[in-house]
C-alpha atoms as a PDB file:
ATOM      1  CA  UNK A   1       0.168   6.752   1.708  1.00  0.00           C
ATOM      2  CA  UNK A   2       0.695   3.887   4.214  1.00  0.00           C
ATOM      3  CA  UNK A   3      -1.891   1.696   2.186  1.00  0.00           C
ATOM      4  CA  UNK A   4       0.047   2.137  -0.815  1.00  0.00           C
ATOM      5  CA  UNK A   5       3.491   1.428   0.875  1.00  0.00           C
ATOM      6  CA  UNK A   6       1.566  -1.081   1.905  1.00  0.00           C
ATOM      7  CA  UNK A   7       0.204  -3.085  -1.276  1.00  0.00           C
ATOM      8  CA  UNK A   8       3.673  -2.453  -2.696  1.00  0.00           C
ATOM      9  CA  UNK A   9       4.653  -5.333   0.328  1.00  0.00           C
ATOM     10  CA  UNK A  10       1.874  -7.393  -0.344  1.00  0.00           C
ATOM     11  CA  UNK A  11       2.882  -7.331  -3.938  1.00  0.00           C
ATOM     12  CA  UNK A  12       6.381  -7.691  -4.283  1.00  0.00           C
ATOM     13  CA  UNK A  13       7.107  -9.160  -0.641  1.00  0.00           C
ATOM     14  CA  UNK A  14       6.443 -11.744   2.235  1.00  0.00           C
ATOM     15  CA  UNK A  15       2.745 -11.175   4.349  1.00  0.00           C
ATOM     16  CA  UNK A  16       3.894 -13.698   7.416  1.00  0.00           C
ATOM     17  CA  UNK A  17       6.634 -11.668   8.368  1.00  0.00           C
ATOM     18  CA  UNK A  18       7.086 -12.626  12.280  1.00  0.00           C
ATOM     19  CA  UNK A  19       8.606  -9.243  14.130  1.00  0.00           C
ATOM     20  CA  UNK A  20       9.593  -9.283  17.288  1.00  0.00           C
ATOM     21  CA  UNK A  21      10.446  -6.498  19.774  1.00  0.00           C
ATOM     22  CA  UNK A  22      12.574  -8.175  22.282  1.00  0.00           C
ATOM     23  CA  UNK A  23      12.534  -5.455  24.881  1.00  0.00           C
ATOM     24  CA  UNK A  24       9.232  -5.281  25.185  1.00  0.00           C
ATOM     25  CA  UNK A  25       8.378  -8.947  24.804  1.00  0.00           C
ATOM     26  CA  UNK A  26       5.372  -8.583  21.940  1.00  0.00           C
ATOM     27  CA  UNK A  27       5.282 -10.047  18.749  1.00  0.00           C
ATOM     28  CA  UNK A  28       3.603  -8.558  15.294  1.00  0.00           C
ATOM     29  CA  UNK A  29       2.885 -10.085  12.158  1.00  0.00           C
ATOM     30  CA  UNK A  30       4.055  -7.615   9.248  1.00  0.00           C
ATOM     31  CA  UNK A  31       5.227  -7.458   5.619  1.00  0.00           C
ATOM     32  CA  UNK A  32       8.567  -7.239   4.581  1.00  0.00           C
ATOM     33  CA  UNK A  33      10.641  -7.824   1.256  1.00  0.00           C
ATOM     34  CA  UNK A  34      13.584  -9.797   1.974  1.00  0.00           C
ATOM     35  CA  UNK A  35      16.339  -9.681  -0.406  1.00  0.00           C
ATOM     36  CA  UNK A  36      20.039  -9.770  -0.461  1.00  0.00           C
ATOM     37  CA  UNK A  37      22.673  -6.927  -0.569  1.00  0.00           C
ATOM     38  CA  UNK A  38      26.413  -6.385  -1.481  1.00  0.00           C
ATOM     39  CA  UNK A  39      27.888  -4.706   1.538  1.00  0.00           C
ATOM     40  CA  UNK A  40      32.110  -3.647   1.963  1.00  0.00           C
ATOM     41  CA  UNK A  41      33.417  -5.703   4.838  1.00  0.00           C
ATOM     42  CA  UNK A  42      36.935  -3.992   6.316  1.00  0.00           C
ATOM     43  CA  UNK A  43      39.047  -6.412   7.923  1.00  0.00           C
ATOM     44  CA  UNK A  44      41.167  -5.048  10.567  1.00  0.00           C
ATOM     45  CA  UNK A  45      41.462  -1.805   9.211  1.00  0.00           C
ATOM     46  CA  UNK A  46      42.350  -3.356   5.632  1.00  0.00           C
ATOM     47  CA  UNK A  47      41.291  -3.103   2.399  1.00  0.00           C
ATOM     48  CA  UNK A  48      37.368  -4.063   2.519  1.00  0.00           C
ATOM     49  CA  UNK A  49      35.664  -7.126   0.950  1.00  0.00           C
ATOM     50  CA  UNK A  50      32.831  -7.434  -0.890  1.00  0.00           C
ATOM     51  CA  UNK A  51      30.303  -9.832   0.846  1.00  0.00           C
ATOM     52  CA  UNK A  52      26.175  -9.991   1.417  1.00  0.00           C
ATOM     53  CA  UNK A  53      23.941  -9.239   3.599  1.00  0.00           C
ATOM     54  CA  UNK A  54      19.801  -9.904   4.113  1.00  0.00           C
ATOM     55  CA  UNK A  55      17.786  -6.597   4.479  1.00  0.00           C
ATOM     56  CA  UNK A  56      14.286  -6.842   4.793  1.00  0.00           C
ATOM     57  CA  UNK A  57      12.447  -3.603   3.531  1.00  0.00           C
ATOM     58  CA  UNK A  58       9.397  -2.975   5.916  1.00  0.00           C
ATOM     59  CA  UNK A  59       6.986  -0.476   6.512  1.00  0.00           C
ATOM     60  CA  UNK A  60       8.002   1.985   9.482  1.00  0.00           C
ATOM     61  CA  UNK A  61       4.468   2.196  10.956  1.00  0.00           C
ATOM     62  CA  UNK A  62       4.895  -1.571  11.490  1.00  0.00           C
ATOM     63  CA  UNK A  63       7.879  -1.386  13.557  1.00  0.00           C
ATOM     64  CA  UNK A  64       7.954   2.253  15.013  1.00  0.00           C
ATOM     65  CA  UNK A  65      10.258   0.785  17.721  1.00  0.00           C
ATOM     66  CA  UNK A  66      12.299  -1.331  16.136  1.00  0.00           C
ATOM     67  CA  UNK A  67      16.072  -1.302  17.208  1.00  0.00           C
ATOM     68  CA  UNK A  68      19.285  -3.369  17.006  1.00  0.00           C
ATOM     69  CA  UNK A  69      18.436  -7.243  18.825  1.00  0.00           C
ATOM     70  CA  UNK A  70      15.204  -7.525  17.359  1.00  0.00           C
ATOM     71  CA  UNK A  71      14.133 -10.599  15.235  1.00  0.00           C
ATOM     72  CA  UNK A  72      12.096 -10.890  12.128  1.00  0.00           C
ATOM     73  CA  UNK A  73      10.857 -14.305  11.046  1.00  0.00           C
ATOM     74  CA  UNK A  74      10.740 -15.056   7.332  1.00  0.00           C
ATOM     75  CA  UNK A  75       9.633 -18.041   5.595  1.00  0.00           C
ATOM     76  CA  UNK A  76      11.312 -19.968   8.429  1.00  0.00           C
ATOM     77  CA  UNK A  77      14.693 -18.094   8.794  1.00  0.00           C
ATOM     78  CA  UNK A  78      14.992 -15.939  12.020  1.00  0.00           C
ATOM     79  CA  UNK A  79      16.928 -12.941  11.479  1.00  0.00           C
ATOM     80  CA  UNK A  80      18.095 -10.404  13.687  1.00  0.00           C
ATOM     81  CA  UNK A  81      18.180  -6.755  13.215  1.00  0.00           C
ATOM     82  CA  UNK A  82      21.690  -5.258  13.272  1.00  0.00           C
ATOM     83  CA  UNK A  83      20.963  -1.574  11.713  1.00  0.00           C
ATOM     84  CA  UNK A  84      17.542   0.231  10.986  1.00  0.00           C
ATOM     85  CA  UNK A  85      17.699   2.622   8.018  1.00  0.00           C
ATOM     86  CA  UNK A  86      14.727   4.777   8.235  1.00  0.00           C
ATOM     87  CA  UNK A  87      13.918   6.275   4.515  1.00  0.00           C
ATOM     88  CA  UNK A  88      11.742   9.376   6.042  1.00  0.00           C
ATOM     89  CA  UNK A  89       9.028   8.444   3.560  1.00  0.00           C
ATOM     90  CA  UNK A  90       7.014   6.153   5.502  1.00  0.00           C
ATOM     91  CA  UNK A  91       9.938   2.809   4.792  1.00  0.00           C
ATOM     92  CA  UNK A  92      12.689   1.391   7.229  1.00  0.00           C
ATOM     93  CA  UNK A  93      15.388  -0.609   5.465  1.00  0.00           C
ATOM     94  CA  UNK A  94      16.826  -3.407   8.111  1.00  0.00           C
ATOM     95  CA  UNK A  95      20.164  -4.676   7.759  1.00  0.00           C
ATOM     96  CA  UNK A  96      19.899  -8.653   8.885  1.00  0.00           C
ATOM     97  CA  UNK A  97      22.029 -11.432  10.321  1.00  0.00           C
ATOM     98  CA  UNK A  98      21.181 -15.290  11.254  1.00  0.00           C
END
């Protein structure tokens, strides 16, 4: 259920969690777990590189909007969304950049 995605947050991630939806202007205060990811980086059509990457794993109910530009504020960073992975369980995985 959305309480239990929920508590898993609140247990395992951040509560302040600042997301904003810059289209529309509004601001929410959700709960996300941050954490850091190895990612495959092609250069110029090369061989890729490994390098990593903040996603932020939030409940979808919290940002049913959510698209590329937006910003999520975490423990003082400001991040901004660059791809929304929707789990179709109730969870949206954001891939971050500062």
């Amino acid at each position: 259920t959305d309480d239990m995605r929920l508590q898993f947050l609140k247990d395992f991630g951040v509560t302040d969690c600042t997301f904003t939806d810059t289209s529309a202007g509004t601001t929410a205060t959700i709960t996300a777990l941050l954490r850091k990811e190895y990612v495959e980086v092609e250069v110029e059509g090369e061989v890729g590189v490994e390098s990593n990457a903040p996603f932020a794993f939030v409940r979808t109910s919290d940002v049913p909007n959510i698209q590329q530009g937006d910003t999520l504020g975490i423990s003082g960073t400001t991040y901004t969304v660059v791809e929304v992975i929707p789990d179709g369980e109730g969870m949206t995985d954001l891939r971050l950049r500062t």
